[in-house]
Protein backbone atom coordinates (compact mmCIF):
# COMPACT_ATOMS: atom_id res chain seq x y z
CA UNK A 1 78.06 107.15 112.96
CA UNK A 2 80.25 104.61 114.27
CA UNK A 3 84.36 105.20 114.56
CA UNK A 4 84.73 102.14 112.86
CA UNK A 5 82.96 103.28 109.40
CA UNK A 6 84.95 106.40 109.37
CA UNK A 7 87.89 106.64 106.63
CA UNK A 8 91.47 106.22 108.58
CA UNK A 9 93.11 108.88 105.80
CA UNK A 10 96.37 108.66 107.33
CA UNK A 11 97.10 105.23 105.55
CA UNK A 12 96.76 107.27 102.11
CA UNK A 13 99.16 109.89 103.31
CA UNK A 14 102.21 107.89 102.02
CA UNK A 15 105.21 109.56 101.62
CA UNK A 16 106.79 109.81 98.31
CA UNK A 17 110.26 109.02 99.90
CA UNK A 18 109.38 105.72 101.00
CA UNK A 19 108.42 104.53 97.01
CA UNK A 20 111.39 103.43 95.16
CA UNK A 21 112.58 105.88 92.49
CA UNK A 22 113.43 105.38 88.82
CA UNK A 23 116.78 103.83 87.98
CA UNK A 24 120.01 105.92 87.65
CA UNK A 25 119.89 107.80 84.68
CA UNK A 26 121.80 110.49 82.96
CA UNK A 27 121.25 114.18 84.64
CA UNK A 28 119.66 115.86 81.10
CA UNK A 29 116.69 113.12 81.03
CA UNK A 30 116.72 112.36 84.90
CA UNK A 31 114.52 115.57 85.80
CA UNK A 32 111.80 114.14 82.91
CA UNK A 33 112.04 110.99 84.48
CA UNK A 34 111.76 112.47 88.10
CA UNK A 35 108.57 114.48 86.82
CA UNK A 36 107.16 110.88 85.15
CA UNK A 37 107.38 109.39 88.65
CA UNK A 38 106.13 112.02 90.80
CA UNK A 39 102.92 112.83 88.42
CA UNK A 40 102.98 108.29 88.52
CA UNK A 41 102.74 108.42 92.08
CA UNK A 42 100.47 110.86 92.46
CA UNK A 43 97.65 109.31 90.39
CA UNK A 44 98.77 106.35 92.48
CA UNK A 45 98.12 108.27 95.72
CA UNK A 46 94.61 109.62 94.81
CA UNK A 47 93.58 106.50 93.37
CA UNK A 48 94.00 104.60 96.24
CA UNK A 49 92.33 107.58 98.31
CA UNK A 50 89.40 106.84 96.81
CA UNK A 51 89.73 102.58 97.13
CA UNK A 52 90.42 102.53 93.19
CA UNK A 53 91.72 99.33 92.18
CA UNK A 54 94.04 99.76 89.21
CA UNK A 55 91.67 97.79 86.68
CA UNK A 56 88.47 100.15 87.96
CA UNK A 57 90.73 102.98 86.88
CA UNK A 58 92.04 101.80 83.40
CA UNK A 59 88.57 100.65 83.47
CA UNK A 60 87.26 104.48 83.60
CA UNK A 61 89.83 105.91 81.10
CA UNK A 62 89.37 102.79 78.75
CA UNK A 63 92.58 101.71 79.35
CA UNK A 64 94.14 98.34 80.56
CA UNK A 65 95.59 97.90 84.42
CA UNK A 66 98.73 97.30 82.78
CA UNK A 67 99.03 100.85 81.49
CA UNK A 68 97.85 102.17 84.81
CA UNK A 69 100.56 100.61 86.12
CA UNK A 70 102.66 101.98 84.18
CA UNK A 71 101.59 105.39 84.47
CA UNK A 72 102.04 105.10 88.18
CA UNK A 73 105.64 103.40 87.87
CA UNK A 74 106.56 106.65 85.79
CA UNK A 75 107.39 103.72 82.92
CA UNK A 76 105.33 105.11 80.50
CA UNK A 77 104.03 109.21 80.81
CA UNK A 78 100.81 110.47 80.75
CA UNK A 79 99.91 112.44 78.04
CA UNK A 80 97.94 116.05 78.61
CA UNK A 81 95.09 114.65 77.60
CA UNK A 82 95.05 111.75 79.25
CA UNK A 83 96.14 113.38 82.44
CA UNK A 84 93.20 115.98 82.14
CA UNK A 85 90.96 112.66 81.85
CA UNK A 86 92.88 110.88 84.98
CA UNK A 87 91.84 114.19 87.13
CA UNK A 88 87.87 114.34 86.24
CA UNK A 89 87.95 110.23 87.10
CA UNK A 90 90.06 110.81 90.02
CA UNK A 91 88.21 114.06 91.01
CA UNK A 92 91.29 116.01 91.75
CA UNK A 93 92.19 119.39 90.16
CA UNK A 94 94.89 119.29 87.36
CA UNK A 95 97.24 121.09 89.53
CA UNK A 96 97.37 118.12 92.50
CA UNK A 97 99.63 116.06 90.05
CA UNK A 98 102.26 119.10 90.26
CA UNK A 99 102.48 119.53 93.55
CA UNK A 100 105.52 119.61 94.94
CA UNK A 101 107.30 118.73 91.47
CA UNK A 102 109.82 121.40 91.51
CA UNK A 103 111.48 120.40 94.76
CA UNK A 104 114.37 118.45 95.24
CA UNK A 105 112.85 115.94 97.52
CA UNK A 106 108.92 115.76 98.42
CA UNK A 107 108.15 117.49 101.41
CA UNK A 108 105.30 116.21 103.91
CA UNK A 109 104.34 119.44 104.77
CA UNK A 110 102.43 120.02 101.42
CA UNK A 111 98.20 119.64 102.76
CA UNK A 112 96.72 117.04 100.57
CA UNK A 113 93.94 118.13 98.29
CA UNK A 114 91.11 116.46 99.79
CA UNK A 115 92.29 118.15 103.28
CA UNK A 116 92.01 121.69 101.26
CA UNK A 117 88.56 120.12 99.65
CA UNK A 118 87.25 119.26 102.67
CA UNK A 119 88.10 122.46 104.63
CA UNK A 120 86.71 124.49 102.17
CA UNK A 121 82.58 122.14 101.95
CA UNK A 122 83.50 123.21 105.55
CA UNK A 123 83.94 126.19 105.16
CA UNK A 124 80.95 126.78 102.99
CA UNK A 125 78.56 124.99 105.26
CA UNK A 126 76.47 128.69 106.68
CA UNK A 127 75.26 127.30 109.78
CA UNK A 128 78.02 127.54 112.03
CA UNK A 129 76.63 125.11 114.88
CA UNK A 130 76.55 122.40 112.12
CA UNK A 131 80.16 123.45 111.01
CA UNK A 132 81.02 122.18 114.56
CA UNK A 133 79.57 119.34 114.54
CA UNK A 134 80.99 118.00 111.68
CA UNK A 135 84.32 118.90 113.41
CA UNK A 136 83.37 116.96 116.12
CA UNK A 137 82.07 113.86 114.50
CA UNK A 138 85.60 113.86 112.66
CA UNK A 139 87.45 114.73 115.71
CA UNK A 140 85.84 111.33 117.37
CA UNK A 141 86.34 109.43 114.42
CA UNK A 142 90.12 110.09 114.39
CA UNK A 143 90.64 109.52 118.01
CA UNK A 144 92.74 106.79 118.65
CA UNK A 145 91.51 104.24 121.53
């Protein structure tokens, strides 16, 4: 496999401080609003993981782009259901959305899922000399010439 056709994920690990954040807003309906634009940019984050334009992924919910957008601004929030629906399309677990909701700022530490996805198809690969060599067909395709 070439280097070229491999995935650069780094450009999908965006940080959460660098998106602008909701208007100023009294402190009772502020954390709501913080929660709307972290669980926004989230779906935002996975979507584009997976090269998802915004009208492929209202397309998949039957939804417009325009409510996407919105869902990823934190305009509008996503209902349970529709949230549920957003992680099946966006083949995430329900909990990825959360992560890192509670704290006052995002960290960078937190793994992204499909690091914790893909260590664990890794992990659950039994032949241990092919283990390997899928670590070292990622390890040359993340090298940096």
């Amino acid at each position: 496999m070439d280097a070229e056709r491999c995935v650069n994920f780094e450009e999908f690990n965006v940080s959460l401080q660098s998106e602008a954040k909701p208007a100023q807003v009294p402190t009772n309906a502020r954390a709501s609003l913080d929660a709307d634009f972290h669980i926004g940019q989230r779906v935002r984050r996975a979507r584009k993981a997976l090269d998802m334009s915004q009208t492929e992924l209202g397309n998949e919910l039957g939804i417009s782009f325009q409510q996407v957008q919105k869902y990823e601004k934190g305009t509008n929030r996503i209902g349970s259901g529709r949230l549920w629906e957003v992680s099946k399309v966006l083949g995430v677990p329900i909990d990825y959305f959360f992560d890192g909701i509670s704290d006052d700022e995002p960290s960078d530490s937190t793994v992204p899922w499909w690091i914790v996805d893909l260590a664990k198809q890794i992990g659950d690969i039994e032949d241990t000399n092919v283990q390997k060599h899928i670590i070292s067909l990622i390890e040359a395709c993340s090298s940096k010439s």
